[in-house]
Every structure is written in structure tokens, then in C-alpha cells.
PDB file of N, CA and C in Angstrom:
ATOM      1  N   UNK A   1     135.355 120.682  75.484  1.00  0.00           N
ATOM      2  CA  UNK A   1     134.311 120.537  74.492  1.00  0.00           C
ATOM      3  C   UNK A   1     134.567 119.295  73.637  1.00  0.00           C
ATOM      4  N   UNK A   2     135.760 119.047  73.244  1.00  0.00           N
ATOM      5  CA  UNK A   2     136.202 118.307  72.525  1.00  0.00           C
ATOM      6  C   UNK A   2     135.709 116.437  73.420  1.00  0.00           C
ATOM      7  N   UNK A   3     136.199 116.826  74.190  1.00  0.00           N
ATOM      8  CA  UNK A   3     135.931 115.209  75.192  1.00  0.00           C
ATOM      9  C   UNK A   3     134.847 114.877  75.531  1.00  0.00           C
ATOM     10  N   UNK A   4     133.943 116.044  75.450  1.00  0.00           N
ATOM     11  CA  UNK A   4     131.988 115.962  75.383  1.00  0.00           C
ATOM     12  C   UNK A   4     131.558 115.359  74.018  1.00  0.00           C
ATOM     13  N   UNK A   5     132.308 115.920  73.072  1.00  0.00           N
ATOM     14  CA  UNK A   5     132.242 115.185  71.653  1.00  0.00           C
ATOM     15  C   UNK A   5     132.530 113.923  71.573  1.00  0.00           C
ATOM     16  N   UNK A   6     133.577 113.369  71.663  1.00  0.00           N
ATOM     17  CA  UNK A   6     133.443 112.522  71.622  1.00  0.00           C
ATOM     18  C   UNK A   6     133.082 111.321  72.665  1.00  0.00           C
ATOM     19  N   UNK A   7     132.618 112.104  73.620  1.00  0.00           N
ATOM     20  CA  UNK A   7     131.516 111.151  74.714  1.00  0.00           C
ATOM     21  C   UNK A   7     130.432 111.015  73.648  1.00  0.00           C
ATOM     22  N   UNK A   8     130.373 112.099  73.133  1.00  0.00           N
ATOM     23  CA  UNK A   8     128.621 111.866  72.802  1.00  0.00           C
ATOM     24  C   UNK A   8     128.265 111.026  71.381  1.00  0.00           C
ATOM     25  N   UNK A   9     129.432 111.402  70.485  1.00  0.00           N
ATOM     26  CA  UNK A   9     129.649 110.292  69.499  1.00  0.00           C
ATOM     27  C   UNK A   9     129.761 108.905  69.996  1.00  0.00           C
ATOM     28  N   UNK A  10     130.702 108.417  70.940  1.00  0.00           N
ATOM     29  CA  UNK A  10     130.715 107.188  71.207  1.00  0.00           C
ATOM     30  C   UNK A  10     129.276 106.062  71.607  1.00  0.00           C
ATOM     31  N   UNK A  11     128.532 107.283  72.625  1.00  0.00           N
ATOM     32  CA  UNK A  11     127.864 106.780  73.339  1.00  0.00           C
ATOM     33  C   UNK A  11     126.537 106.551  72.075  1.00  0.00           C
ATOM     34  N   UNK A  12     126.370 108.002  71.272  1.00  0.00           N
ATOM     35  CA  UNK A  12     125.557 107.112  69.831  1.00  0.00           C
ATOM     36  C   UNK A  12     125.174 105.708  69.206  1.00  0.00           C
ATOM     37  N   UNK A  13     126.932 105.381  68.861  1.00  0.00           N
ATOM     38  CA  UNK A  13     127.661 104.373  68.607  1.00  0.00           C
ATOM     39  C   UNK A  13     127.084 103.338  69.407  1.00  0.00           C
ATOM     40  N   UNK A  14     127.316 103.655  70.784  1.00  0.00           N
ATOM     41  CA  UNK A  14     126.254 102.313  71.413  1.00  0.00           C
ATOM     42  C   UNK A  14     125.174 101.794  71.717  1.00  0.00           C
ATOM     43  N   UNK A  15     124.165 102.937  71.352  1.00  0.00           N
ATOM     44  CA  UNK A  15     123.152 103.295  71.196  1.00  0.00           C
ATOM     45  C   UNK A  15     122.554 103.575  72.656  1.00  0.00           C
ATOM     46  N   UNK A  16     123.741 104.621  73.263  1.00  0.00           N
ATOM     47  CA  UNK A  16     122.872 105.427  74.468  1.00  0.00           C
ATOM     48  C   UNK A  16     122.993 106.416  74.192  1.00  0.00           C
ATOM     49  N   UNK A  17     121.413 106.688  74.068  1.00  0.00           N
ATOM     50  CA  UNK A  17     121.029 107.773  74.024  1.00  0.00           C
ATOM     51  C   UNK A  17     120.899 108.931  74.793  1.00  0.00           C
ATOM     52  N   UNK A  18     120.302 108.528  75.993  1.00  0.00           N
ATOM     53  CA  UNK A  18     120.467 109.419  77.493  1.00  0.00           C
ATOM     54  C   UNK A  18     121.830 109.980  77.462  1.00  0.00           C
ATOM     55  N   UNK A  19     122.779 108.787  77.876  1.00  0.00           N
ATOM     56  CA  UNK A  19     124.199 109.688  77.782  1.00  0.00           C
ATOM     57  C   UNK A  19     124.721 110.449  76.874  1.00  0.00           C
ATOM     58  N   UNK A  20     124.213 110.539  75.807  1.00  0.00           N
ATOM     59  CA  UNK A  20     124.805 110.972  74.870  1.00  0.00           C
ATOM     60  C   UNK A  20     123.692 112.832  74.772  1.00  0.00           C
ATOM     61  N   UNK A  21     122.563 112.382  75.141  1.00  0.00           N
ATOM     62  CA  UNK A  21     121.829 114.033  75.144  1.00  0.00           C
ATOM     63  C   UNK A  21     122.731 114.520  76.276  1.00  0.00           C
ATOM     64  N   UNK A  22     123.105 113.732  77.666  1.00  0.00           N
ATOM     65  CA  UNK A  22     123.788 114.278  78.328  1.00  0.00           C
ATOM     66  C   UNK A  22     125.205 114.997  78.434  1.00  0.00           C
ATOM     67  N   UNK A  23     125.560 114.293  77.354  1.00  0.00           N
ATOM     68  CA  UNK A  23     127.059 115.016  76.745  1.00  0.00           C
ATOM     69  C   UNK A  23     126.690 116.470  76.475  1.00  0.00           C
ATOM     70  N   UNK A  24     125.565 116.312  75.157  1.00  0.00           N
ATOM     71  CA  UNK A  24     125.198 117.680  74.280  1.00  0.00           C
ATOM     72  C   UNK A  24     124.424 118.426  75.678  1.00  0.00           C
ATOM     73  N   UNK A  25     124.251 118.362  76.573  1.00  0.00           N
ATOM     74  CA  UNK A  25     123.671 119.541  77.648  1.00  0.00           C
ATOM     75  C   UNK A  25     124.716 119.915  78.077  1.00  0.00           C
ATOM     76  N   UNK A  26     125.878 118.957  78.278  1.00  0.00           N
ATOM     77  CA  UNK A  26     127.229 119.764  79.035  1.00  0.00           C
ATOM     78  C   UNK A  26     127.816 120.582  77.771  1.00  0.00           C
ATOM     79  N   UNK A  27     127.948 120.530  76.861  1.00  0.00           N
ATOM     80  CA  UNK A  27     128.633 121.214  75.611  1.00  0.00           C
ATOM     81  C   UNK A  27     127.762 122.240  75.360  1.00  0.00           C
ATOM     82  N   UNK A  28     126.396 122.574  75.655  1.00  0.00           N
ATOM     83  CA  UNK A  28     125.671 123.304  75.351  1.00  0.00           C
ATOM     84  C   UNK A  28     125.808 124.348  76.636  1.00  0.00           C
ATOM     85  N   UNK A  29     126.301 124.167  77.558  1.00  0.00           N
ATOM     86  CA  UNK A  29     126.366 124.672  78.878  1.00  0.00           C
ATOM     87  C   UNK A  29     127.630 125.355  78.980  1.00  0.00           C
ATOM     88  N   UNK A  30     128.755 124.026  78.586  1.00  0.00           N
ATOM     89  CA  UNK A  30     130.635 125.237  78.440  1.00  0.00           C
ATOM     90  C   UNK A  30     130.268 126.434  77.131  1.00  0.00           C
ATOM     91  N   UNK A  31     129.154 126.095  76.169  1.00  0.00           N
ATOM     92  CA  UNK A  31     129.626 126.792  75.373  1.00  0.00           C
ATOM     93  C   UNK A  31     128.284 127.913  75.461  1.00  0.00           C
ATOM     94  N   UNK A  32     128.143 128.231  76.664  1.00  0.00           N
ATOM     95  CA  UNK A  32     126.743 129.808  77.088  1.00  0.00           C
ATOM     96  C   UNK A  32     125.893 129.430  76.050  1.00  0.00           C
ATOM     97  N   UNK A  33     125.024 128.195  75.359  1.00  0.00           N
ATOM     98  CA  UNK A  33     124.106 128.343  74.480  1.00  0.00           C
ATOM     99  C   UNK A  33     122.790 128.100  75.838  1.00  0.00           C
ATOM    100  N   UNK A  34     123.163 127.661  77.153  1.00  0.00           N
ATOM    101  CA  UNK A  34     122.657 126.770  77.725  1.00  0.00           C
ATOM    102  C   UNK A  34     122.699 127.417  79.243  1.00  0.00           C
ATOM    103  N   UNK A  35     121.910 128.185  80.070  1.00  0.00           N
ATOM    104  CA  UNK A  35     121.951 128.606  81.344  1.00  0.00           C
ATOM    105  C   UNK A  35     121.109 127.403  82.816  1.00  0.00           C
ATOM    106  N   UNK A  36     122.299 127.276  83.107  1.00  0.00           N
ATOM    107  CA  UNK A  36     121.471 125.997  84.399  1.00  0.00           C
ATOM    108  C   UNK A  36     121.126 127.001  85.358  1.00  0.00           C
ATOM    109  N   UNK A  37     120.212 126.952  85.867  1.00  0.00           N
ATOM    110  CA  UNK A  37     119.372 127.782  87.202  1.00  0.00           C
ATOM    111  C   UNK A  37     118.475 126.942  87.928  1.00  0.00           C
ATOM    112  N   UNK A  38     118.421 127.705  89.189  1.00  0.00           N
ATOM    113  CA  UNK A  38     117.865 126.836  90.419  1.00  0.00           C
ATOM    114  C   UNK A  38     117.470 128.070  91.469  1.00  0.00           C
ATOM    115  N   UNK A  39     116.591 127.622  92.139  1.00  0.00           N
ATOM    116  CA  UNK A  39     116.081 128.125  93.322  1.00  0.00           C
ATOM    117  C   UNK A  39     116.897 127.769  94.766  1.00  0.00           C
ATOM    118  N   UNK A  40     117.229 128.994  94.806  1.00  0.00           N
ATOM    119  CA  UNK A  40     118.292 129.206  96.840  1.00  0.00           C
ATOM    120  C   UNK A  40     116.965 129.289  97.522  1.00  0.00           C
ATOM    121  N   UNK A  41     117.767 128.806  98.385  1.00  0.00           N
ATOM    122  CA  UNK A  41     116.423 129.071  99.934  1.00  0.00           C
ATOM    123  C   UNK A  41     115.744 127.831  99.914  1.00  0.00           C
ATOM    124  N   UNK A  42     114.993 127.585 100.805  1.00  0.00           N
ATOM    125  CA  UNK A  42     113.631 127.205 101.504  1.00  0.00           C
ATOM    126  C   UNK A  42     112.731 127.442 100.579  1.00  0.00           C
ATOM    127  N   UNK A  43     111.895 126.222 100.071  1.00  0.00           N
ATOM    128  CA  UNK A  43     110.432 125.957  99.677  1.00  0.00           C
ATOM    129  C   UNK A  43     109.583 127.586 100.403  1.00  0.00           C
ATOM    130  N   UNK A  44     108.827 128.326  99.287  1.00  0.00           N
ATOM    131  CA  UNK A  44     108.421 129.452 100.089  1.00  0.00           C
ATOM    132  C   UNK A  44     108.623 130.485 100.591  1.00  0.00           C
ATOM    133  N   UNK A  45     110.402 130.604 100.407  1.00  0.00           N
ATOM    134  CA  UNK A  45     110.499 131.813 101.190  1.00  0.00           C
ATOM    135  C   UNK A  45     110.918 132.555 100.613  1.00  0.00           C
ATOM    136  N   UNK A  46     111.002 132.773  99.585  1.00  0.00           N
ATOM    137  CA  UNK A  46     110.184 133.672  98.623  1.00  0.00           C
ATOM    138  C   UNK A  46     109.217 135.024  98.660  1.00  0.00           C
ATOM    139  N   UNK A  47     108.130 133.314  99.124  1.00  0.00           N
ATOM    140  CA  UNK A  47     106.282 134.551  99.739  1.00  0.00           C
ATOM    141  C   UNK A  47     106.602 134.779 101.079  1.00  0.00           C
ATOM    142  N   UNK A  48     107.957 134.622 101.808  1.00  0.00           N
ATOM    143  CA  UNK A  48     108.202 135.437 103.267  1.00  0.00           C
ATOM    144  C   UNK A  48     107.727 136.582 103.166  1.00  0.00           C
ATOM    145  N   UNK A  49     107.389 137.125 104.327  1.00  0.00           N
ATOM    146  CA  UNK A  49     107.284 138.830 104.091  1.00  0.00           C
ATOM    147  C   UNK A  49     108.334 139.478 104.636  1.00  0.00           C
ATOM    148  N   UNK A  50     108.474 140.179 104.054  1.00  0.00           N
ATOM    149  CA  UNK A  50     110.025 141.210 104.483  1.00  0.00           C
ATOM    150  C   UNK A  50     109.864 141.783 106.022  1.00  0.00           C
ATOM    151  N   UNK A  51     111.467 142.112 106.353  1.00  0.00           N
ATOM    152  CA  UNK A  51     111.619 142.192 107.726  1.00  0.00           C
ATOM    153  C   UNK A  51     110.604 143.578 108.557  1.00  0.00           C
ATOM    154  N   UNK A  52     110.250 144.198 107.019  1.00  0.00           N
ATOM    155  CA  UNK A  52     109.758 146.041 107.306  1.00  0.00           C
ATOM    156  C   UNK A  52     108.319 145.070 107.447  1.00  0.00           C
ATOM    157  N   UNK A  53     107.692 144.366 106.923  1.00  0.00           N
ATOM    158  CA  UNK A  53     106.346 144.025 106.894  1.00  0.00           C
ATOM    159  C   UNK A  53     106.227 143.166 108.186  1.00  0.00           C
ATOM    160  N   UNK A  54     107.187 142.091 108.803  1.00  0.00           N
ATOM    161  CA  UNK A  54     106.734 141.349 109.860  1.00  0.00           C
ATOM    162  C   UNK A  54     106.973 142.374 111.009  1.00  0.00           C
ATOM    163  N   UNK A  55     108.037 143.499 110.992  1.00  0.00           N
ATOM    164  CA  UNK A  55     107.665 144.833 112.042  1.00  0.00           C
ATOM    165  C   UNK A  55     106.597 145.270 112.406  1.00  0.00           C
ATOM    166  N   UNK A  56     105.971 146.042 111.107  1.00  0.00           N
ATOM    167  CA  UNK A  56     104.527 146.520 111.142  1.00  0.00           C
ATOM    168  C   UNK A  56     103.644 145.551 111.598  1.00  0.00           C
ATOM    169  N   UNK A  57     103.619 144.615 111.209  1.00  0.00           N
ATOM    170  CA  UNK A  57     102.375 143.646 111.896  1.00  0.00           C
ATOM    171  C   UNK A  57     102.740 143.107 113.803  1.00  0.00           C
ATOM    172  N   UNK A  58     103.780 143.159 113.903  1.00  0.00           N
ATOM    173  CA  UNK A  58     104.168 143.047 115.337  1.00  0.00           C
ATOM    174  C   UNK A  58     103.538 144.857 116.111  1.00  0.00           C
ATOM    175  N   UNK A  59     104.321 145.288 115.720  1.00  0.00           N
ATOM    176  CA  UNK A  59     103.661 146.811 115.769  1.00  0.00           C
ATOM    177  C   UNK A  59     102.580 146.950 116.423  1.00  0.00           C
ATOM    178  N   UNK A  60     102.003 145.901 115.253  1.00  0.00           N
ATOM    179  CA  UNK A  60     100.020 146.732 115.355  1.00  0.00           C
ATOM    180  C   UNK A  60      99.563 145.993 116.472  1.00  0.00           C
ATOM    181  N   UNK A  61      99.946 144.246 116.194  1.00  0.00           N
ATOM    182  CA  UNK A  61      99.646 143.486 117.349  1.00  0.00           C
ATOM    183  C   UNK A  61      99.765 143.970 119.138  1.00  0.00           C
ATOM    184  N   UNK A  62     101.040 144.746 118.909  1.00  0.00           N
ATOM    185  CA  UNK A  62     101.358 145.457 120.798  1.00  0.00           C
ATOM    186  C   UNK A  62     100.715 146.751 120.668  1.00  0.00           C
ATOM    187  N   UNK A  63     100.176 147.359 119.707  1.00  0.00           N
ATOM    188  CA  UNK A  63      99.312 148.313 119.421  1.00  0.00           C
ATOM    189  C   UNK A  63      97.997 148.193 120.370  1.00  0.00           C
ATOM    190  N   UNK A  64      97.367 147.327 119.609  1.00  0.00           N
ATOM    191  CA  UNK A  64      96.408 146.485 120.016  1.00  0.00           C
ATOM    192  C   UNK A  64      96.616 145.773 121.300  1.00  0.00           C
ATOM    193  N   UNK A  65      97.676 145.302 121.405  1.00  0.00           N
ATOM    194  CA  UNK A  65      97.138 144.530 123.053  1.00  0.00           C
ATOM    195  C   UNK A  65      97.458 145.355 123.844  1.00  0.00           C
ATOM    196  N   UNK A  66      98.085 146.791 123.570  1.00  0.00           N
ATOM    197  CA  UNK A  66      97.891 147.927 124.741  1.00  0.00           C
ATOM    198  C   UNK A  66      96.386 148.258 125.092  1.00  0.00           C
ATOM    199  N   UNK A  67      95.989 148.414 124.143  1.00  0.00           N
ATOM    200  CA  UNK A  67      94.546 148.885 124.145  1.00  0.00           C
ATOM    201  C   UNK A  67      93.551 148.548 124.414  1.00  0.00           C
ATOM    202  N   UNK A  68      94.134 146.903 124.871  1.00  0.00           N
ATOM    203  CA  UNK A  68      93.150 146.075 125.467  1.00  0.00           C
ATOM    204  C   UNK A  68      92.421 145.111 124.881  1.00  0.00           C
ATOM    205  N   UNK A  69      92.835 145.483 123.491  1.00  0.00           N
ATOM    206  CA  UNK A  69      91.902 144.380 122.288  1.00  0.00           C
ATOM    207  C   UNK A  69      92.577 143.139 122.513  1.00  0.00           C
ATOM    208  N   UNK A  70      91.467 142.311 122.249  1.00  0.00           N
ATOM    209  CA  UNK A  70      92.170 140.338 122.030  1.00  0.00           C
ATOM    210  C   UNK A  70      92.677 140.753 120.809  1.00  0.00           C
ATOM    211  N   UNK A  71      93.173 139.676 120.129  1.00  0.00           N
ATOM    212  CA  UNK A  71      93.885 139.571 118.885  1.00  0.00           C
ATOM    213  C   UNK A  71      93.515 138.377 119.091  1.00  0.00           C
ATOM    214  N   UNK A  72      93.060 138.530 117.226  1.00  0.00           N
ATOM    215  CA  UNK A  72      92.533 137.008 116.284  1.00  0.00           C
ATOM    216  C   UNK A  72      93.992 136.813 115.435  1.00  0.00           C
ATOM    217  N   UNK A  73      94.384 135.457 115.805  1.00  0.00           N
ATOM    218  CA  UNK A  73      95.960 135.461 115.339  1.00  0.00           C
ATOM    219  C   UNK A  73      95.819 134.522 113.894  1.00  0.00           C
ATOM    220  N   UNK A  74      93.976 133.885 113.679  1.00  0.00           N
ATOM    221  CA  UNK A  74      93.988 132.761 112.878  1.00  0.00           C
ATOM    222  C   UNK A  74      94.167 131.627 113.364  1.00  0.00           C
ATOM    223  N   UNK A  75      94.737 131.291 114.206  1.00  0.00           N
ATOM    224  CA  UNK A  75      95.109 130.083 115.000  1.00  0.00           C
ATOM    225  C   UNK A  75      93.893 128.988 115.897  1.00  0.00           C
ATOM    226  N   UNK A  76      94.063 128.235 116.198  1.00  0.00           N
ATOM    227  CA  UNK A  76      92.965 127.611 116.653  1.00  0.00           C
ATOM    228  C   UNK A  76      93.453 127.075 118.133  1.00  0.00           C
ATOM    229  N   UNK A  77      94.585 127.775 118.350  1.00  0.00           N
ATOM    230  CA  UNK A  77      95.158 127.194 119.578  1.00  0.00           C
ATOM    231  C   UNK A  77      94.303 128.357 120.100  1.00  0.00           C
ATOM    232  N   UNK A  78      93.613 128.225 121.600  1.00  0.00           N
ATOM    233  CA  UNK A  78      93.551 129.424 122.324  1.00  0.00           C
ATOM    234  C   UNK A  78      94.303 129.352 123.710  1.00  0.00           C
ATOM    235  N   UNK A  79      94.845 130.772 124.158  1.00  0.00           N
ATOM    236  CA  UNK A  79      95.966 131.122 124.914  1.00  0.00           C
ATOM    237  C   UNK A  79      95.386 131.858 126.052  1.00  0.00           C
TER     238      UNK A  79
END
């Protein structure tokens, strides 16, 4: 904490400013006033659907193509 201090005093002193807010985010951070967080994973996967939900929809799909129905997949490829 102490060596963030006087980063951040010095850098005043020279009139940088950036470095010196950057000091006070690390001192604000050793000292829990300050929680850094971030997103794990992949863009989106998130709105994945869970492993019980992409089952059921496989499910229904061999459901359905027992029965003889086409399936509209959304897609514009046709198969």
C-alpha cells in the first residue's frame, strides 16, 4: 500500500495523472474498497441452453423424424 502511495504522490508531482488514478485503483483494490470482475467463457454463452434443454429439443427432433415429419430447423440450407 505504502509503494502505491507513493507511486501516486510522485506521479502527481509530475503531473501524471492517469498513473497516478492508476496507483489509487490498485490501493483501492489491496485494500477490498474496490472488486475487479470479468466475464469467463465465450461471448454468449451465457444465453447457451443447458445440457437438459439441448436433450429435449434433440428428443423431439428424432421424435418427429420417426413419425415422418420434415423438420423446420430455421436454416436456409436445405438437406
Amino acid at each position: 500500500m505504502d509503494e502505491f502511495e507513493q507511486a501516486r504522490v510522485q506521479a502527481m508531482k509530475n503531473g501524471r495523472e492517469g498513473a497516478a488514478v492508476n496507483a489509487t485503483k490498485e490501493k483501492s483494490i489491496l485494500s477490498d474498497h474496490r472488486i475487479e470482475r470479468s466475464e469467463v467463457g465465450e461471448p454468449g454463452e451465457v444465453d447457451a441452453p443447458s445440457d437438459d434443454e439441448l436433450e429435449r429439443a434433440l428428443l423431439e427432433r428424432l421424435s418427429a423424424l420417426s413419425n415422418g415429419n420434415t423438420l423446420d430447423t430455421g436454416s436456409d440450407t436445405k438437406h
